[in-house]
Protein backbone atom coordinates (compact mmCIF):
# COMPACT_ATOMS: atom_id res chain seq x y z
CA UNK A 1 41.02 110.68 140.98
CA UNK A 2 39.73 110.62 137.59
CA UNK A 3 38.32 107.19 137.90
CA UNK A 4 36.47 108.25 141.55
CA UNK A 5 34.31 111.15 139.69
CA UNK A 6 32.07 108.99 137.36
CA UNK A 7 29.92 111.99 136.03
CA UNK A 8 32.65 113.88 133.92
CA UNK A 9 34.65 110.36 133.15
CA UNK A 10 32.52 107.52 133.18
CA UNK A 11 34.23 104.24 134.34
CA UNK A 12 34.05 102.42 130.97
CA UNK A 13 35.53 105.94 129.37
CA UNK A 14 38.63 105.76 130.94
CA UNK A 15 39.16 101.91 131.11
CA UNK A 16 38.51 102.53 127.13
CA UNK A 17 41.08 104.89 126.60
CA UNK A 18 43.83 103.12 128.80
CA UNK A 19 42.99 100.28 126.66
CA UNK A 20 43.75 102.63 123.83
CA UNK A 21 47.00 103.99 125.14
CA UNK A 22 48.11 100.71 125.86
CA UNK A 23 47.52 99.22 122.06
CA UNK A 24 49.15 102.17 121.01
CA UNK A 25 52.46 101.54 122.96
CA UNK A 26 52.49 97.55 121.62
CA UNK A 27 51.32 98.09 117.72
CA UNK A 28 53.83 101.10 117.45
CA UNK A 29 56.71 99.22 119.11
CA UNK A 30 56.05 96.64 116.54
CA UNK A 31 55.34 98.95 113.88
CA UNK A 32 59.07 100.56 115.06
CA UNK A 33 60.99 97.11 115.07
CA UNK A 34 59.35 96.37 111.56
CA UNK A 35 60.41 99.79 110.40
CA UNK A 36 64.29 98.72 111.81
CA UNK A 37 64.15 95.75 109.88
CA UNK A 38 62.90 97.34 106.72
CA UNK A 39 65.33 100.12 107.11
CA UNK A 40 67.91 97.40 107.70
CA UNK A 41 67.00 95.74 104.06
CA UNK A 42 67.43 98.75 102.44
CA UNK A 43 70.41 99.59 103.74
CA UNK A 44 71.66 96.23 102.99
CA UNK A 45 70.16 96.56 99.16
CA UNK A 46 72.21 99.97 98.84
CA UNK A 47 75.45 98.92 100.36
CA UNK A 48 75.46 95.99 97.64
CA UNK A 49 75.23 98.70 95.07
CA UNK A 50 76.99 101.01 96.12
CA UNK A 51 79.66 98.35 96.48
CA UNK A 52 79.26 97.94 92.42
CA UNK A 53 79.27 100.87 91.75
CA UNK A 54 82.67 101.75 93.36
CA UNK A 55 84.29 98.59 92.00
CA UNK A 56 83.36 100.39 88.43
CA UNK A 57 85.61 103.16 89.71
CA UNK A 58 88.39 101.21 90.61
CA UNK A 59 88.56 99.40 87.70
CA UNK A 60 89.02 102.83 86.24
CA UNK A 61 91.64 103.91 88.85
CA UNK A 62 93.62 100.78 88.69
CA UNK A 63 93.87 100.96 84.94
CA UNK A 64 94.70 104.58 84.95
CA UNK A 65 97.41 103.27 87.99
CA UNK A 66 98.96 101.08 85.83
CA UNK A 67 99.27 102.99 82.58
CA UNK A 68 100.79 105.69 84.80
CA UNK A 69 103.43 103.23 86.01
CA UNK A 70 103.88 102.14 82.82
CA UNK A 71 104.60 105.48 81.75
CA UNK A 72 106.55 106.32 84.09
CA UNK A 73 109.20 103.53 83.72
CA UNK A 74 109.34 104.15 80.07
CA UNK A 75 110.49 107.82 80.75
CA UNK A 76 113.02 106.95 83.25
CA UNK A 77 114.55 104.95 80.51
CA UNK A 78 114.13 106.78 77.42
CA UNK A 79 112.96 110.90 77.63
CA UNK A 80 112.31 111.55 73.99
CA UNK A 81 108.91 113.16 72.72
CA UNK A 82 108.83 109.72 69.74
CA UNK A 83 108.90 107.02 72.98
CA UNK A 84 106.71 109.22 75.29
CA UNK A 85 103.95 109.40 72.36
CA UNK A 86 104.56 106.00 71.08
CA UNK A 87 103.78 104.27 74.33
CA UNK A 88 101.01 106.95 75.39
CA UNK A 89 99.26 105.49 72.01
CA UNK A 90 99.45 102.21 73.16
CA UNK A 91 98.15 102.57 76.39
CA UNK A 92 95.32 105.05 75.62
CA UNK A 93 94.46 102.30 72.83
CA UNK A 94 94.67 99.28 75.64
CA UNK A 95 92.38 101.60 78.28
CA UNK A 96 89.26 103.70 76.64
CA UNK A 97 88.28 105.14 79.58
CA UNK A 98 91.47 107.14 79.68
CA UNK A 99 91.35 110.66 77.66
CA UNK A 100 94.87 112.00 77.98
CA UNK A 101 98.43 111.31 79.15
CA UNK A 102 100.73 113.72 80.63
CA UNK A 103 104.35 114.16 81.39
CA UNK A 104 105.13 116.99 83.83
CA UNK A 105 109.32 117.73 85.02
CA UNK A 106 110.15 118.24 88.55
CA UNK A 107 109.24 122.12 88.53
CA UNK A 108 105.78 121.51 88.08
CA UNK A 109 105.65 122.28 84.15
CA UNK A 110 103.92 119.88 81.38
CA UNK A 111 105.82 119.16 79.31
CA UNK A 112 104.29 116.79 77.05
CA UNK A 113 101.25 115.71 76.52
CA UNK A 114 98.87 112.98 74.47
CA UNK A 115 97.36 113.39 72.29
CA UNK A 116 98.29 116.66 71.79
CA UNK A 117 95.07 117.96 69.73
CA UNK A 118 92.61 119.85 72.15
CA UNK A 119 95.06 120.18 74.57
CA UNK A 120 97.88 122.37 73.24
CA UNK A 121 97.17 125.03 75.72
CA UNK A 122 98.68 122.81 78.38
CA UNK A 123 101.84 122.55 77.38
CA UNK A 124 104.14 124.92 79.69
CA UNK A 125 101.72 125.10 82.15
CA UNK A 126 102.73 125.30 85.54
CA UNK A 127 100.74 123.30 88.03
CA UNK A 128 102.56 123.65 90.91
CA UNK A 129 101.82 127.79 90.23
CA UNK A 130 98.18 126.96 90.12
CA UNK A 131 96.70 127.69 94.08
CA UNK A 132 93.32 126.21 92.95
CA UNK A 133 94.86 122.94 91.73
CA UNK A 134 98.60 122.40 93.24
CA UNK A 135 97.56 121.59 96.96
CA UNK A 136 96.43 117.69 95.44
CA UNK A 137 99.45 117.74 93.45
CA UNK A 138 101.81 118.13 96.72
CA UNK A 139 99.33 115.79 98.46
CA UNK A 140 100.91 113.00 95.68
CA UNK A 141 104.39 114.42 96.07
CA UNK A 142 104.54 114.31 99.80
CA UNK A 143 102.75 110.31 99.87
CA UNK A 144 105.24 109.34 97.05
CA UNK A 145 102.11 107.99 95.67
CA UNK A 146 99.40 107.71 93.45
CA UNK A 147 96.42 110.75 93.70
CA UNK A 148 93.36 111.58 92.08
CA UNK A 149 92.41 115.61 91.95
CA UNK A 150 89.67 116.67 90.70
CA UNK A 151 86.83 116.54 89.15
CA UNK A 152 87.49 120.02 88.42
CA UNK A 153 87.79 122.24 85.44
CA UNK A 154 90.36 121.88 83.09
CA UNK A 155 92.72 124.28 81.50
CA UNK A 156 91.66 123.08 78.04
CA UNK A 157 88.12 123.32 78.46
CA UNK A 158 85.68 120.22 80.62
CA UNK A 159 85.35 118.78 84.08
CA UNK A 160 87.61 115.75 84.67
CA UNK A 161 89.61 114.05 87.33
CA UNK A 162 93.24 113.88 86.76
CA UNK A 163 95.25 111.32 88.33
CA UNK A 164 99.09 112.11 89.35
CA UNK A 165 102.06 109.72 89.58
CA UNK A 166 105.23 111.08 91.45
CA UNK A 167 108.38 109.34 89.97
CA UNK A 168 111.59 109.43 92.00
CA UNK A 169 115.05 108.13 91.53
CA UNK A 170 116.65 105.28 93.60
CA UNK A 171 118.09 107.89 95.49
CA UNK A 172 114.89 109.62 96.66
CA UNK A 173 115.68 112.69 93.85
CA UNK A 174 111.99 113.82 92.50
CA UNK A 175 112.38 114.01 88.60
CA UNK A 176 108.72 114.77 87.61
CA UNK A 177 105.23 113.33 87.61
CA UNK A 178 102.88 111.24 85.04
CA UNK A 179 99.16 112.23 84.78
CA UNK A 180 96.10 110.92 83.60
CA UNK A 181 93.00 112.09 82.38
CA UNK A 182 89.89 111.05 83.06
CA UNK A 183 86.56 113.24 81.54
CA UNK A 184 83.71 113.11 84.28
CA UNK A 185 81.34 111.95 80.85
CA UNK A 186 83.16 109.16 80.37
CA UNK A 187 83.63 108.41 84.14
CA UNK A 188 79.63 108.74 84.11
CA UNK A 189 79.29 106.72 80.64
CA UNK A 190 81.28 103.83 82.72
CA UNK A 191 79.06 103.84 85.56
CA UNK A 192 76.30 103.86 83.53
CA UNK A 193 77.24 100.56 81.76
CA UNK A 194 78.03 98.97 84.98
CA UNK A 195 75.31 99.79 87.21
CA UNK A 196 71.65 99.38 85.21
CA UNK A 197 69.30 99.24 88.32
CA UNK A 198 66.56 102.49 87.68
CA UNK A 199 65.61 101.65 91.15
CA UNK A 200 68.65 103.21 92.86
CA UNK A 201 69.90 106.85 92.12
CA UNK A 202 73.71 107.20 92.63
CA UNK A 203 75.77 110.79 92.84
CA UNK A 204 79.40 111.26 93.69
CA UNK A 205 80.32 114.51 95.44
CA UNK A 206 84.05 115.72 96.60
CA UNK A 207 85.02 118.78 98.91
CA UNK A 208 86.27 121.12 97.02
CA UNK A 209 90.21 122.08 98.88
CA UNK A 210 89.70 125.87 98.35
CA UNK A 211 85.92 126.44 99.33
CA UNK A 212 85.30 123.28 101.92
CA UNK A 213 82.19 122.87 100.41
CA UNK A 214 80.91 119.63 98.83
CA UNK A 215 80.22 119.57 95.08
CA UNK A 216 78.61 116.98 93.47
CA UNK A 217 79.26 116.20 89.82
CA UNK A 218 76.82 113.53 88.54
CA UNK A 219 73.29 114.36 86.73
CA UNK A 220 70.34 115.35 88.67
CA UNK A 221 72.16 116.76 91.76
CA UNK A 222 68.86 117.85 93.51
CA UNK A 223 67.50 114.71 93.70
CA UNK A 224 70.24 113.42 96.29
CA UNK A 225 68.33 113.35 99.69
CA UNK A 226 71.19 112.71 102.64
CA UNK A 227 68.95 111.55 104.98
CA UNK A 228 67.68 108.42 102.71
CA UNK A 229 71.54 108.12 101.73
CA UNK A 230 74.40 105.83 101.94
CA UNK A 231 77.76 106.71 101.33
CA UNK A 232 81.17 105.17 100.63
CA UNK A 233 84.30 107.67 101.04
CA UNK A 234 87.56 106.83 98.18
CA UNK A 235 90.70 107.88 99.65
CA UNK A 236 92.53 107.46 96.32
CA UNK A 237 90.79 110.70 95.22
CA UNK A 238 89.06 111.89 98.62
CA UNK A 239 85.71 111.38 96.96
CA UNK A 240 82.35 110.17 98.03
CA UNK A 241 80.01 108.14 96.44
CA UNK A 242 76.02 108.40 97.39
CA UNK A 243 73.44 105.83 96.87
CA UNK A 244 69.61 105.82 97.53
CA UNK A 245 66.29 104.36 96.62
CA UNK A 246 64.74 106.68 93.80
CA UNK A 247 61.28 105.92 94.08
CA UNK A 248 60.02 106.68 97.53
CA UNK A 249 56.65 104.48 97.41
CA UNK A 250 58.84 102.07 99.63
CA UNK A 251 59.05 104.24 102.01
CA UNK A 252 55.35 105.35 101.81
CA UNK A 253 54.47 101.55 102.01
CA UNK A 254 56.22 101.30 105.70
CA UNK A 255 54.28 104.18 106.75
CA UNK A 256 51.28 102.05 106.41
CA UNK A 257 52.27 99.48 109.54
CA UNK A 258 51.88 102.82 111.82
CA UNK A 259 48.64 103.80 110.56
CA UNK A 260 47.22 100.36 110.93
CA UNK A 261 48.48 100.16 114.68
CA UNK A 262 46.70 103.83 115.33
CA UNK A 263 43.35 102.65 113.68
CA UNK A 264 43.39 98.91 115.51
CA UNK A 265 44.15 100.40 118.66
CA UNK A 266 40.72 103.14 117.69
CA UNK A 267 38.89 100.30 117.58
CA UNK A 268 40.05 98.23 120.71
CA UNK A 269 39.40 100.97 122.81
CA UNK A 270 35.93 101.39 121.15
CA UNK A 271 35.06 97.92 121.30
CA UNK A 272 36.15 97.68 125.03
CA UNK A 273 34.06 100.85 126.11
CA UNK A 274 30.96 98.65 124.34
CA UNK A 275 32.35 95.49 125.85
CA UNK A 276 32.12 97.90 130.03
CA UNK A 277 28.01 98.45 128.91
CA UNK A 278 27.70 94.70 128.67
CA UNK A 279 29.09 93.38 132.25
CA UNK A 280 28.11 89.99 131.19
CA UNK A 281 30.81 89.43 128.22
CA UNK A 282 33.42 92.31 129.78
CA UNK A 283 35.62 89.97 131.42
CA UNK A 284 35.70 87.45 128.73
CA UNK A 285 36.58 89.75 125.97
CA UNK A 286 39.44 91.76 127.98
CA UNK A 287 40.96 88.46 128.98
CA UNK A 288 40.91 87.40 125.12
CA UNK A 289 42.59 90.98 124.10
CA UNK A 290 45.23 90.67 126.54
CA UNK A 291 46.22 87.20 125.64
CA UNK A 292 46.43 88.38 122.15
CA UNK A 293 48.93 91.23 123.10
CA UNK A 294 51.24 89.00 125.52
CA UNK A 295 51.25 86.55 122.31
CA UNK A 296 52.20 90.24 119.87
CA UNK A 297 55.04 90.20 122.49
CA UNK A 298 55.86 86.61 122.99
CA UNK A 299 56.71 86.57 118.99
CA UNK A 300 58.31 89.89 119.07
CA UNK A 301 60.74 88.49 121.83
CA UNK A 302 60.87 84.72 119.98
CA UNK A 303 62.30 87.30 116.50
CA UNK A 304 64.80 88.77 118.53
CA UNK A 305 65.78 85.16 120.52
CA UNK A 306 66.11 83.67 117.15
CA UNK A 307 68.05 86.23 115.29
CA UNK A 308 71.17 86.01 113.60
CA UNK A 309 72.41 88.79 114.94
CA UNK A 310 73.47 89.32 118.76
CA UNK A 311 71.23 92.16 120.54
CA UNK A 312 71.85 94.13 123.16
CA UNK A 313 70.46 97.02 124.98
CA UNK A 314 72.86 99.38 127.18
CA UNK A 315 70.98 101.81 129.61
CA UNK A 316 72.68 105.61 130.35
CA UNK A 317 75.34 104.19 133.02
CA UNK A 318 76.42 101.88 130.20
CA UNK A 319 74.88 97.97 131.80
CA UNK A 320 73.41 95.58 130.00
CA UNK A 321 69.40 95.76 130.28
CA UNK A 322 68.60 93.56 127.72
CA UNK A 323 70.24 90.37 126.10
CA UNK A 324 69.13 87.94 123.19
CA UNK A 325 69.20 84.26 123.08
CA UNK A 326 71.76 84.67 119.88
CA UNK A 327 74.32 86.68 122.46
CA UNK A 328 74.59 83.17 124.22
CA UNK A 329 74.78 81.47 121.26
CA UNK A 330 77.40 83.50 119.55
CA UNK A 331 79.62 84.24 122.70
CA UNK A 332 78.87 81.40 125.42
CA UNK A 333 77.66 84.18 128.08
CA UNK A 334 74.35 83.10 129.45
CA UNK A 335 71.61 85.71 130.25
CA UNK A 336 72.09 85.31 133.92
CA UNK A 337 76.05 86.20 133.59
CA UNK A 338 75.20 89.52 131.07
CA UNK A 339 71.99 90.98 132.50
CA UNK A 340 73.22 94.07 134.81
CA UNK A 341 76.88 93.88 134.05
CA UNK A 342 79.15 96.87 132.71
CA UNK A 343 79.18 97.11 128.66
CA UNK A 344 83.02 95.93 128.77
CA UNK A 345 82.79 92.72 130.49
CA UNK A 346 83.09 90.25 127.01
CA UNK A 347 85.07 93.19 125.17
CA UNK A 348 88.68 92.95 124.38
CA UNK A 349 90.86 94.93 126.68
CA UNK A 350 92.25 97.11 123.87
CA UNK A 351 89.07 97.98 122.33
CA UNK A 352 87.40 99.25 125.82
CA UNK A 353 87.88 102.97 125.32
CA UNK A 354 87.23 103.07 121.57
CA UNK A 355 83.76 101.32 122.17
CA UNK A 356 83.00 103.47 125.39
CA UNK A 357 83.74 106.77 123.29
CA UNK A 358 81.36 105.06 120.63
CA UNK A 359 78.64 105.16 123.19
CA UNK A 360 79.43 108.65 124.08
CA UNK A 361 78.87 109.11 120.81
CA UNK A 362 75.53 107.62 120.33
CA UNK A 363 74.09 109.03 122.89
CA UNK A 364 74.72 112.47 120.79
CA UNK A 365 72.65 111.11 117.89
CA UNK A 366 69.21 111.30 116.85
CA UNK A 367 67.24 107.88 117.14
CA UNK A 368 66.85 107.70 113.61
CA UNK A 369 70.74 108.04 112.82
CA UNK A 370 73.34 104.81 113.21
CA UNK A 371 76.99 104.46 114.60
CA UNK A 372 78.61 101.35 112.94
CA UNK A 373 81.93 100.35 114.45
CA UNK A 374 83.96 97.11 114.21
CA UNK A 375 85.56 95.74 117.38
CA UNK A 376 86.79 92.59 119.41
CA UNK A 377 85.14 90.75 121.58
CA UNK A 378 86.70 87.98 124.11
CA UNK A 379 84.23 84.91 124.11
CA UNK A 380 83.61 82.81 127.77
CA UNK A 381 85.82 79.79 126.16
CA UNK A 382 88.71 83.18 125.73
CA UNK A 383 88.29 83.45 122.24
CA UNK A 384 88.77 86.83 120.06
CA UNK A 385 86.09 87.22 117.58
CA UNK A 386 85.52 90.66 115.33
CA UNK A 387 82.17 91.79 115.12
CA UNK A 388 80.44 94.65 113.33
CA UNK A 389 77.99 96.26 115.33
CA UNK A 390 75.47 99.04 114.88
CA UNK A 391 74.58 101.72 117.75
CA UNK A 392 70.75 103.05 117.81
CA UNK A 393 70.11 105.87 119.93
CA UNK A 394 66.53 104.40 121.60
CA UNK A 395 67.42 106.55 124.75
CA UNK A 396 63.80 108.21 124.77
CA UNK A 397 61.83 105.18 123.46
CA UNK A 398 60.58 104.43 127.04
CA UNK A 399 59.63 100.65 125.77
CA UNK A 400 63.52 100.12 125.09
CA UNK A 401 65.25 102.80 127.26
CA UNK A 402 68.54 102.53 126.00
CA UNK A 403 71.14 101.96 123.39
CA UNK A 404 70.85 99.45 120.66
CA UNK A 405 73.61 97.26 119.40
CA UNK A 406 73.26 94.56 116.82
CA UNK A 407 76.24 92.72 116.06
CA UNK A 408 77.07 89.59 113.98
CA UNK A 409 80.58 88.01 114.10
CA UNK A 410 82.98 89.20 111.10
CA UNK A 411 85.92 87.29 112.20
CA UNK A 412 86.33 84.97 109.00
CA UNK A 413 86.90 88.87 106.74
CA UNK A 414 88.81 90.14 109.39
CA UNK A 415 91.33 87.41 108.64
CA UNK A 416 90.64 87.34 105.29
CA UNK A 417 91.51 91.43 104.89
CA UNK A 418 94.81 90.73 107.01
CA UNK A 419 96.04 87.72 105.26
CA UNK A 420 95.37 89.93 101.93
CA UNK A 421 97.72 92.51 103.51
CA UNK A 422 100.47 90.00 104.08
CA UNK A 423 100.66 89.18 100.46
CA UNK A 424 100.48 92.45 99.32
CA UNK A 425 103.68 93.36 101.65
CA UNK A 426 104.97 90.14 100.39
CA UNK A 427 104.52 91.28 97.36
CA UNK A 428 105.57 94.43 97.29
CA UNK A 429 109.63 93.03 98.80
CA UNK A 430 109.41 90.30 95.28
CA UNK A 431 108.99 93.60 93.48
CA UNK A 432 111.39 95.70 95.04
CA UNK A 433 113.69 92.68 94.96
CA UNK A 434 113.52 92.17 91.14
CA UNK A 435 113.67 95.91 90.20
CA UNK A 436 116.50 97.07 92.51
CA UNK A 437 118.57 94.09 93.59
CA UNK A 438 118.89 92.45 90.79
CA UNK A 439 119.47 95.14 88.80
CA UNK A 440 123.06 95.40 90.29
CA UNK A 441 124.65 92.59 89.64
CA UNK A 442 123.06 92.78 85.57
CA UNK A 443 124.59 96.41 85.55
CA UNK A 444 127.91 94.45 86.46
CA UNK A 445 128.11 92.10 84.02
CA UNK A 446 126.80 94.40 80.93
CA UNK A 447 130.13 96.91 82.14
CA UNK A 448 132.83 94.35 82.13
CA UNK A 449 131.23 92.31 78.75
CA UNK A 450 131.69 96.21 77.03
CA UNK A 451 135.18 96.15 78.71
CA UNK A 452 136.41 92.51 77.36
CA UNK A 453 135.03 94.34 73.78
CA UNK A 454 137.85 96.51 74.37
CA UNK A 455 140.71 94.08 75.18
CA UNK A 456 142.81 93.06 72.42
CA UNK A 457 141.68 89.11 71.84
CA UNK A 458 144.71 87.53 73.09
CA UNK A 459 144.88 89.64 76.77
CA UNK A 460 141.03 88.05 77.56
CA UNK A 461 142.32 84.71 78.69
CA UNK A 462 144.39 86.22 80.81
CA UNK A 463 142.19 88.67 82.21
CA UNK A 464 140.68 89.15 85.60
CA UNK A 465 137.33 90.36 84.03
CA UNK A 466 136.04 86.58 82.83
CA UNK A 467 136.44 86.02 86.62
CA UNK A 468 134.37 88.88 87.86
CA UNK A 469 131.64 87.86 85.45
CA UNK A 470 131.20 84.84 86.45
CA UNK A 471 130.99 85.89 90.39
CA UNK A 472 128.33 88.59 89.29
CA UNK A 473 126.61 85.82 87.66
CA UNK A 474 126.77 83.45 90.46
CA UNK A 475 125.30 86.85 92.73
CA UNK A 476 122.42 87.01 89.96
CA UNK A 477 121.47 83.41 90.57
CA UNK A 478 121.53 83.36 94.26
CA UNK A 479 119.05 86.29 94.26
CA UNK A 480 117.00 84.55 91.40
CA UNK A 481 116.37 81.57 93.83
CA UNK A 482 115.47 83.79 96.71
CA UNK A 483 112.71 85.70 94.91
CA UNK A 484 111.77 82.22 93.87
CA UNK A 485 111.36 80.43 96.84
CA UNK A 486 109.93 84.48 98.46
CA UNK A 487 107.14 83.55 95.55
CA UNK A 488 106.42 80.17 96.33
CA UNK A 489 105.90 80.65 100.11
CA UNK A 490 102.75 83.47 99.14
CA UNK A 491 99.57 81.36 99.67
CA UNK A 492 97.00 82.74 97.25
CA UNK A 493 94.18 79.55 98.75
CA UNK A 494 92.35 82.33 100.85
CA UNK A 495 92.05 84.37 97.57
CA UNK A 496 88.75 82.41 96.75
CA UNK A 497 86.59 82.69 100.03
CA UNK A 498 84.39 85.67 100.43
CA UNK A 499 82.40 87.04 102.87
């Protein structure tokens, strides 16, 4: 209608700004798909860091694990104040980022602690009485485990996180706890020695168990932007560790790739209503422009062919609208056999629902925010393979339509994390093996040596006990060789690959 009345919109006016529209749809598609990949570098450059920067805390939490163990052995052996302070020494000595070691009974009250100097109002302190402090302490209690309250502030004056050791007796009898203290200056001072890049900022937050309101304890709190942020969450302490870029001129520099597509598709348009005045070169300079697009989205769809990664796009009733050459590649399906089929048709049977509900899920989000899940997928030959994927929310980008899932093949850490596990559990039965089961037979043969101490010289040949010993030490030997050969079947080879 518009076209028909010439005198408001001249011919070459409209055909101008269709031209116009039209550049604006391809230049901020590709400005879009460059924005995905330059979000996906970042995100890549902060999940290395932040990876750093949490392997800094755990080598804090595993050596404030171990001297906790350590600790609490000793005390099951020996309860006086001289052995309690003599081994604290040691093992404050052996682990600087420790500040204090504490001993607490099985009513909740400290009852020793090292070193004593700047924390002597602790001692006959009730935790367990505290309502601000004692719901982490149960939380350690009831896992029979090691946990990390905290940061929070301390009876004796400063913010620190204290970590809490449950100790219980063969018999399941709780006896007390060991603690550790760690100051949040020297858990920053760590950090700080680990992780030198300037260009990222990093902040570690926890919800507080009273208010349900996250507090973050690093310097600088305000400069934390969530939006710009990745996080890790630590279980051992239900804590969660931020990391994003400080200076935001990277971002300012992908805002340029928009701006450029806005001001080259000004200039099409204008050049095209010049190109309608001059009917001679019209046709040759619209055929030129629209080769030049179709070649803007020949190389668009040759990036996406040729990526590692395996794309999809899933429409609102959940089929497959869009499938890359790497899908083929990675899975065997060809294009023909994916195009138009339900999401579920390559997915593991058991892992249906849980990716179904994840696409409930996306469809909730905003199109800038991500849903990252890990799940199985059954190849054409009837392989298994684990893959990470990402969900986009690109519902209401009309050139996409649709849900976008990227997903490269993770089976080689999947394997890697569950032969890991093996060992540990592996492990764990050596352990138990060496400090329970052996123990009884030793326990044996210390009783009846202090028994033949009490027979007269000349009743020991003719005594039963030499007889006993010996069977206790045959017992010791057989379970000697079965932790042995339990240790030599662990295969430690995979320990080397990474991922």
């Amino acid at each position: 209608m518009l076209i028909k009345n010439t005198k408001i919109f001249p011919k070459h006016t409209v055909i101008s700004l269709a031209v116009f529209v039209f550049l604006m749809i391809i230049t901020q598609f590709l400005a879009y798909q460059n924005h995905l990949l330059f979000k996906s570098k970042i995100n890549n450059y902060l999940y290395t860091e932040l990876d750093k920067l949490e392997s800094s805390i755990f080598n804090i939490l595993n050596a404030a694990e171990s001297a906790m163990s350590t600790l609490s052995y000793v005390v099951q052996t020996d309860t006086s104040r001289e052995k309690f302070n003599s081994i604290c020494e040691v093992l404050l000595k052996t682990n600087p980022n420790l500040d204090a070691l504490e001993l607490v009974d099985s009513n909740g009250v400290i009852i020793a602690v090292n070193p004593l100097k700047g924390n002597e109002t602790v001692i006959e302190y009730n935790i367990l009485r505290d309502t601000l402090r004692n719901e982490e302490v149960l939380k350690a209690i009831k896992k029979k485990d090691v946990f990390y309250g905290g940061p929070f502030q301390l009876k004796q004056g400063g913010v620190a996180i204290v970590g809490r050791n449950p100790i219980f007796l063969d018999d399941g009898t709780f006896i007390g706890l060991t603690a550790v203290i760690i100051h949040i200056n020297t858990l920053i001072k760590q950090v700080e020695s680990q992780v030198t890049n300037k260009d990222i900022y990093f902040q570690f937050s926890k919800i507080n168990p009273v208010t349900e309101k996250e507090v973050f304890f690093f310097p600088n709190r305000e400069k934390l932007n969530k939006s710009k942020a990745l996080s890790h969450f630590i279980s051992e302490g239900d804590w969660r560790i931020y990391a994003q870029i400080a200076d935001p001129l990277p971002y300012l520099a992908n805002v340029t790739f928009p701006i450029i597509g806005l001001i080259l598709s000004i200039i099409g348009s204008y050049l095209v209503k010049i190109l309608l005045k001059q009917p001679m070169k019209l046709e040759l300079m619209v055929e030129q422009k629209t080769n030049e697009l179709f070649e803007h989205q020949k190389k668009y769809k040759n990036l996406l062919e040729h990526s590692t990664d395996a794309v999809l796009v899933i429409n609102d009733a959940f089929n497959i609208t869009f499938v890359s050459k790497s899908f083929e590649n990675m899975f065997g399906y060809h294009e023909s056999q994916t195009l138009k089929q339900s999401f579920d048709f390559f997915i593991h049977n058991e892992d249906i629902e849980f990716v179904k509900i994840t696409l409930l899920e996306t469809q909730k989000l905003a199109y800038s925010e991500l849903n990252q899940v890990s799940f199985r997928i059954q190849t054409k030959a009837n392989k298994t393979l684990w893959v990470e994927a990402t969900f986009s929310n690109l519902c209401n980008q009309n050139e996409i339509n649709g849900i976008v899932v990227n997903m490269h093949n993770i089976t080689e850490r999947v394997h890697y994390l569950e032969e890991l596990q093996k060992q540990n559990i592996q492990l764990k039965e050596i352990a138990w093996t060496q400090s329970h089961i052996v123990r009884a037979p030793l326990v044996r043969i210390m009783s009846l040596i202090y028994l033949i101490n009490e027979i007269e010289h000349e009743e020991i040949k003719n005594s039963e006990l030499l007889g006993h010993i010996y069977d206790s030490a045959v017992e010791l030997d057989k379970i000697i060789i079965e932790i042995t050969k339990k240790a030599e079947r662990l295969d430690f080879g995979h320990s080397n690959n990474s991922f």
